[in-house]
C-alpha atoms as a PDB file:
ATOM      1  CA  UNK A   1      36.789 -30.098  40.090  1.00  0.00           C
ATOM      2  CA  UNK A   2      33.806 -30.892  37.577  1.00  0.00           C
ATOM      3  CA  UNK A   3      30.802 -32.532  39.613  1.00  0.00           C
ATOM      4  CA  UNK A   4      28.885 -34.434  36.442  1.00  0.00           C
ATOM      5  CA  UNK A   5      25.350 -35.861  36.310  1.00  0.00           C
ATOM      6  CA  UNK A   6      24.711 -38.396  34.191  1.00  0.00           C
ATOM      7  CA  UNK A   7      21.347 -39.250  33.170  1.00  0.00           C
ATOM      8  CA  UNK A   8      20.304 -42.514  30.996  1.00  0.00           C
ATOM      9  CA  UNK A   9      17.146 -44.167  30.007  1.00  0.00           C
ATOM     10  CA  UNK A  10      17.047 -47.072  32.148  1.00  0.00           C
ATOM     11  CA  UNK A  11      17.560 -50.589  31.094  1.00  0.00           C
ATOM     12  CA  UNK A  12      21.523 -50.259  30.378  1.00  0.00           C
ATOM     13  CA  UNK A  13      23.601 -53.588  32.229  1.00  0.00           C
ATOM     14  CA  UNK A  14      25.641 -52.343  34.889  1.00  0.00           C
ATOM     15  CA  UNK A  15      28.503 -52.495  32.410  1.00  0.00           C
ATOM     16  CA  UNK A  16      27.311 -50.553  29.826  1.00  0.00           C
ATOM     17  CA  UNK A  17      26.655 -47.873  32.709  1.00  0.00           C
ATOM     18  CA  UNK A  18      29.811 -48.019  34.040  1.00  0.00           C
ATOM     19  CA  UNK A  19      31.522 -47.973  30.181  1.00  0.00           C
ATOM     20  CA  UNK A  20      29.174 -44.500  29.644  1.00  0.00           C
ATOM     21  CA  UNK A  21      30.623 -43.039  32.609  1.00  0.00           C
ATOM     22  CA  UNK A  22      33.928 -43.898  32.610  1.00  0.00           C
ATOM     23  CA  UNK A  23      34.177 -42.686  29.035  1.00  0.00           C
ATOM     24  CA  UNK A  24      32.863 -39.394  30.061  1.00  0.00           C
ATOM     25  CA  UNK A  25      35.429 -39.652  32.948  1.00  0.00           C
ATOM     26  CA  UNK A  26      37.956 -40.052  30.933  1.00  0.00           C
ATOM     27  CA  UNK A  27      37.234 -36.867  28.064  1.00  0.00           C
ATOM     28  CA  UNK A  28      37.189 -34.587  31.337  1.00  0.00           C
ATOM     29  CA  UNK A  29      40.630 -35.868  32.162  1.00  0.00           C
ATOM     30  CA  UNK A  30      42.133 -35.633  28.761  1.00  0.00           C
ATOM     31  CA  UNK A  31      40.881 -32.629  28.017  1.00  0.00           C
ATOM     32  CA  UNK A  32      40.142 -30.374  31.264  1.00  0.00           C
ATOM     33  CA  UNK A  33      43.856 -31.938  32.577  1.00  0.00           C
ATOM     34  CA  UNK A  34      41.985 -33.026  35.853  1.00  0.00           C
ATOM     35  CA  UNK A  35      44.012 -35.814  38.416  1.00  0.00           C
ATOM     36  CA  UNK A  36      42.434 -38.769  37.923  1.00  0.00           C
ATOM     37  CA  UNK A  37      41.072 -38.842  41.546  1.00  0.00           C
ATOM     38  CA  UNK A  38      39.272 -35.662  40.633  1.00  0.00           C
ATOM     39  CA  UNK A  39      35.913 -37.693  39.989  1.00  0.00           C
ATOM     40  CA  UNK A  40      32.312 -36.994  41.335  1.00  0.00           C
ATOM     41  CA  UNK A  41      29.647 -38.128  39.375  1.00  0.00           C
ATOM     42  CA  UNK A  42      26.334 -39.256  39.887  1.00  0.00           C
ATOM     43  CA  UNK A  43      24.316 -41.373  37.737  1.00  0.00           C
ATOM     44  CA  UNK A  44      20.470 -41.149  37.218  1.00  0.00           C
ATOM     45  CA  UNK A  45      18.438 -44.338  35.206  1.00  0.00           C
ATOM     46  CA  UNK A  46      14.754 -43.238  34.459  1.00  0.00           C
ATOM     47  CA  UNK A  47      12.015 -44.624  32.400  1.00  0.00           C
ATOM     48  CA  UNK A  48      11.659 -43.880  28.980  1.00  0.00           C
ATOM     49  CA  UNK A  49       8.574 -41.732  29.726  1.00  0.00           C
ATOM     50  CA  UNK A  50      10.275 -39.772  32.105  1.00  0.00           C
ATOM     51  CA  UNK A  51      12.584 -37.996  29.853  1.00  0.00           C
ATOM     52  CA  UNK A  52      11.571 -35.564  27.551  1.00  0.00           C
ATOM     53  CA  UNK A  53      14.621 -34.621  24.960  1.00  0.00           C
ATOM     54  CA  UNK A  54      13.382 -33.061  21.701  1.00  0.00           C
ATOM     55  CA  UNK A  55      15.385 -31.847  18.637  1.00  0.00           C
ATOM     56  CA  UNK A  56      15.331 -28.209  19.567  1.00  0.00           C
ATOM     57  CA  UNK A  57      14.819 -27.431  15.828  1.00  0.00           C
ATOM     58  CA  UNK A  58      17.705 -29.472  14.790  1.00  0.00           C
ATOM     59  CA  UNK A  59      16.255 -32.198  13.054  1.00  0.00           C
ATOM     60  CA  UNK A  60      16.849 -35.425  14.236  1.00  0.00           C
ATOM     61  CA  UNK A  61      15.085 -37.688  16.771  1.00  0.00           C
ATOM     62  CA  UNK A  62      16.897 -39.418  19.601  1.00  0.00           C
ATOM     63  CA  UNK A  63      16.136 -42.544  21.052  1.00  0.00           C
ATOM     64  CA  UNK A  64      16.440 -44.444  24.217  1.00  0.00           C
ATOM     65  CA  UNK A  65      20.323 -44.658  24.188  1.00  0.00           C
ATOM     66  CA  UNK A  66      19.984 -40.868  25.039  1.00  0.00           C
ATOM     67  CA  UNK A  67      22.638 -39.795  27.491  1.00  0.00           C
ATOM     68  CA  UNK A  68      22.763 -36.480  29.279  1.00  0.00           C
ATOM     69  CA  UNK A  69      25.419 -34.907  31.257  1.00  0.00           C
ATOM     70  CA  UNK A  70      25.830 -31.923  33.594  1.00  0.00           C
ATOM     71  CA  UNK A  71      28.959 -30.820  34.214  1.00  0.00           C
ATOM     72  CA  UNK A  72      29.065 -28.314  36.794  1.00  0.00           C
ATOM     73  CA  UNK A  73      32.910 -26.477  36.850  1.00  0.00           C
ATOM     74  CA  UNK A  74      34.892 -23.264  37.651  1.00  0.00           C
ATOM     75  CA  UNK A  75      34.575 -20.806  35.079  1.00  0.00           C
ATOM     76  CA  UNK A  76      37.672 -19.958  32.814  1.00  0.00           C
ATOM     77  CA  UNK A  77      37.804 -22.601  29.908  1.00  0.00           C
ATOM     78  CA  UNK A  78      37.915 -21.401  26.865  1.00  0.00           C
ATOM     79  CA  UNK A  79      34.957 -21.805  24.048  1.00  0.00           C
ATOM     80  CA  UNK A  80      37.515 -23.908  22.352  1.00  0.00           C
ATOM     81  CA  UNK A  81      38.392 -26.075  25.548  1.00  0.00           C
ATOM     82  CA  UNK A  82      34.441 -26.627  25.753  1.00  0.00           C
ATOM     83  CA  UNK A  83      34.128 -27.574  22.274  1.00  0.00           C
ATOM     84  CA  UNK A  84      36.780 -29.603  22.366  1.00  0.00           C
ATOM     85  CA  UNK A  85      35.499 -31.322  25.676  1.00  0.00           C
ATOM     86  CA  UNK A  86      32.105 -31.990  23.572  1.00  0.00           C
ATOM     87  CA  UNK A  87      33.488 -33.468  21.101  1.00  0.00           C
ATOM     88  CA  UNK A  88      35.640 -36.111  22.876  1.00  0.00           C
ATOM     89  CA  UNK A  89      32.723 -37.172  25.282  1.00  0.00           C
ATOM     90  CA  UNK A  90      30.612 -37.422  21.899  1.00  0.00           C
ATOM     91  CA  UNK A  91      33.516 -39.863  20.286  1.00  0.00           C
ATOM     92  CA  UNK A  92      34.385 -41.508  23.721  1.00  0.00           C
ATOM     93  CA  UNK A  93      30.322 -42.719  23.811  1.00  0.00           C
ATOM     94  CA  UNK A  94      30.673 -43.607  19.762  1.00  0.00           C
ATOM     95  CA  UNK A  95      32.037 -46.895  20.236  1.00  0.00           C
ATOM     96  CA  UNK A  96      29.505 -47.872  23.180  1.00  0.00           C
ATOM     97  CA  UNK A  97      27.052 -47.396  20.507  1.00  0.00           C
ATOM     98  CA  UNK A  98      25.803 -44.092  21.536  1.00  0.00           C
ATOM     99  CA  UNK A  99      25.553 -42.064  18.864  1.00  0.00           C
ATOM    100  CA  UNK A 100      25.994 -37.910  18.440  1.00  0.00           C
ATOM    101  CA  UNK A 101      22.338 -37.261  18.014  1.00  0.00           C
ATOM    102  CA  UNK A 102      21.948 -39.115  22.078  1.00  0.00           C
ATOM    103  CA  UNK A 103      24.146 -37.228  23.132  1.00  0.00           C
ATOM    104  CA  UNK A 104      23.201 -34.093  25.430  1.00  0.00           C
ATOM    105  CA  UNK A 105      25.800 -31.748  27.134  1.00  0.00           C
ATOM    106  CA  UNK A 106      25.306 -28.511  29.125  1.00  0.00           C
ATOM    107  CA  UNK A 107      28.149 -27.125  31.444  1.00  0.00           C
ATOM    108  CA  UNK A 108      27.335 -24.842  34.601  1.00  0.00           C
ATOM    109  CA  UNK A 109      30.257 -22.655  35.237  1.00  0.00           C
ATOM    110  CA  UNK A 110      30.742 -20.987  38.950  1.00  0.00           C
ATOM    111  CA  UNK A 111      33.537 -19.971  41.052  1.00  0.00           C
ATOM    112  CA  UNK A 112      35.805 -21.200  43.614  1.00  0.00           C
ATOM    113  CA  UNK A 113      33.439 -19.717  46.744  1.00  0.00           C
ATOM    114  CA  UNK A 114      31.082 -21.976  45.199  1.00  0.00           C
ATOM    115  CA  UNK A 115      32.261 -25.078  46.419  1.00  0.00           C
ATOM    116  CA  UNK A 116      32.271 -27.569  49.660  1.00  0.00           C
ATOM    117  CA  UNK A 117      34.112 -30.894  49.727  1.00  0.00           C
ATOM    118  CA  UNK A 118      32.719 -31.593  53.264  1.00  0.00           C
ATOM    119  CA  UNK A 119      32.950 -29.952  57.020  1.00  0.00           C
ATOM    120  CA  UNK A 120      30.751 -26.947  56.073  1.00  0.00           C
ATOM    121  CA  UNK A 121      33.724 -25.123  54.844  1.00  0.00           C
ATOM    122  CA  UNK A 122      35.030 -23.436  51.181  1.00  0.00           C
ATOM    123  CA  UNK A 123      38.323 -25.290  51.105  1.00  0.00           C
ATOM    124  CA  UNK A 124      39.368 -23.169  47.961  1.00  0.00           C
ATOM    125  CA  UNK A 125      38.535 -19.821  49.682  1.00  0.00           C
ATOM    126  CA  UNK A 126      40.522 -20.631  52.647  1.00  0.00           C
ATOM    127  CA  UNK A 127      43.114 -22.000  51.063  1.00  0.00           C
ATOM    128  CA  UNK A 128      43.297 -26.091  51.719  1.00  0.00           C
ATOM    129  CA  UNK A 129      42.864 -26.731  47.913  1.00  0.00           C
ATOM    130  CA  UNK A 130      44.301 -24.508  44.943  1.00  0.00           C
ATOM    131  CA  UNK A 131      42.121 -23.229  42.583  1.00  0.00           C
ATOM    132  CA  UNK A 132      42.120 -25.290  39.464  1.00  0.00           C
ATOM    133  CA  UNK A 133      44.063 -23.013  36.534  1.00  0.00           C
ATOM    134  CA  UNK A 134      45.388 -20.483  38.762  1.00  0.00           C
END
């Protein structure tokens, strides 16, 4: 159950914002073998001053077609699975014209006591929902 923030440089058509995170949707599904239901994202625009993303030595400069993503998941995927998962959101947001130096990707990993889908309660840790992988 990934819960993914997506954060853009505003002045994207409602389109183009929906094409950035379906795309993103869809490299979570192909490669973390989610249902297709299994969606919650939540999309931030800011201005262009409000979003500071620097080369962090790499040597390249990004520009206002930057895209960032938080994906918050249970722990357990591989290094390999992650790399894998960068890549494909990285080629899925090619053809939108986003390219690999805009895009920014950091996963949060928890546990299955870690989550709520509503009423106050765990539903992993008591049981109404299996725990992804296990």
């Amino acid at each position: 159950m990934p819960f993914v923030r997506i954060d853009l440089i505003r002045g994207r058509r409602p389109e183009e914002v929906r094409a950035v995170v379906d795309a993103t949707h869809r490299a979570l599904v192909d490669v973390l073998d989610i249902p297709e239901r299994d969606r919650f994202q939540v999309i931030t625009e800011h201005d262009t001053d409000h979003v500071i993303a620097l080369d962090a030595g790499l040597g390249f400069e990004r520009t206002d077609h930057l895209v960032m993503i938080q994906i918050f998941t249970q722990s357990g995927r591989s290094t390999e699975v992650k790399q894998r998962l960068f890549r494909t959101i990285a080629e899925q947001l090619e053809p939108l014209g986003i390219s690999g130096e805009d895009v920014f990707i950091g996963m949060v990993e928890n546990g299955p006591q870690d989550w709520s889908f509503g009423f106050g309660r765990a539903q992993y840790t008591e049981g109404e929902l299996a725990v992804p992988g296990r």
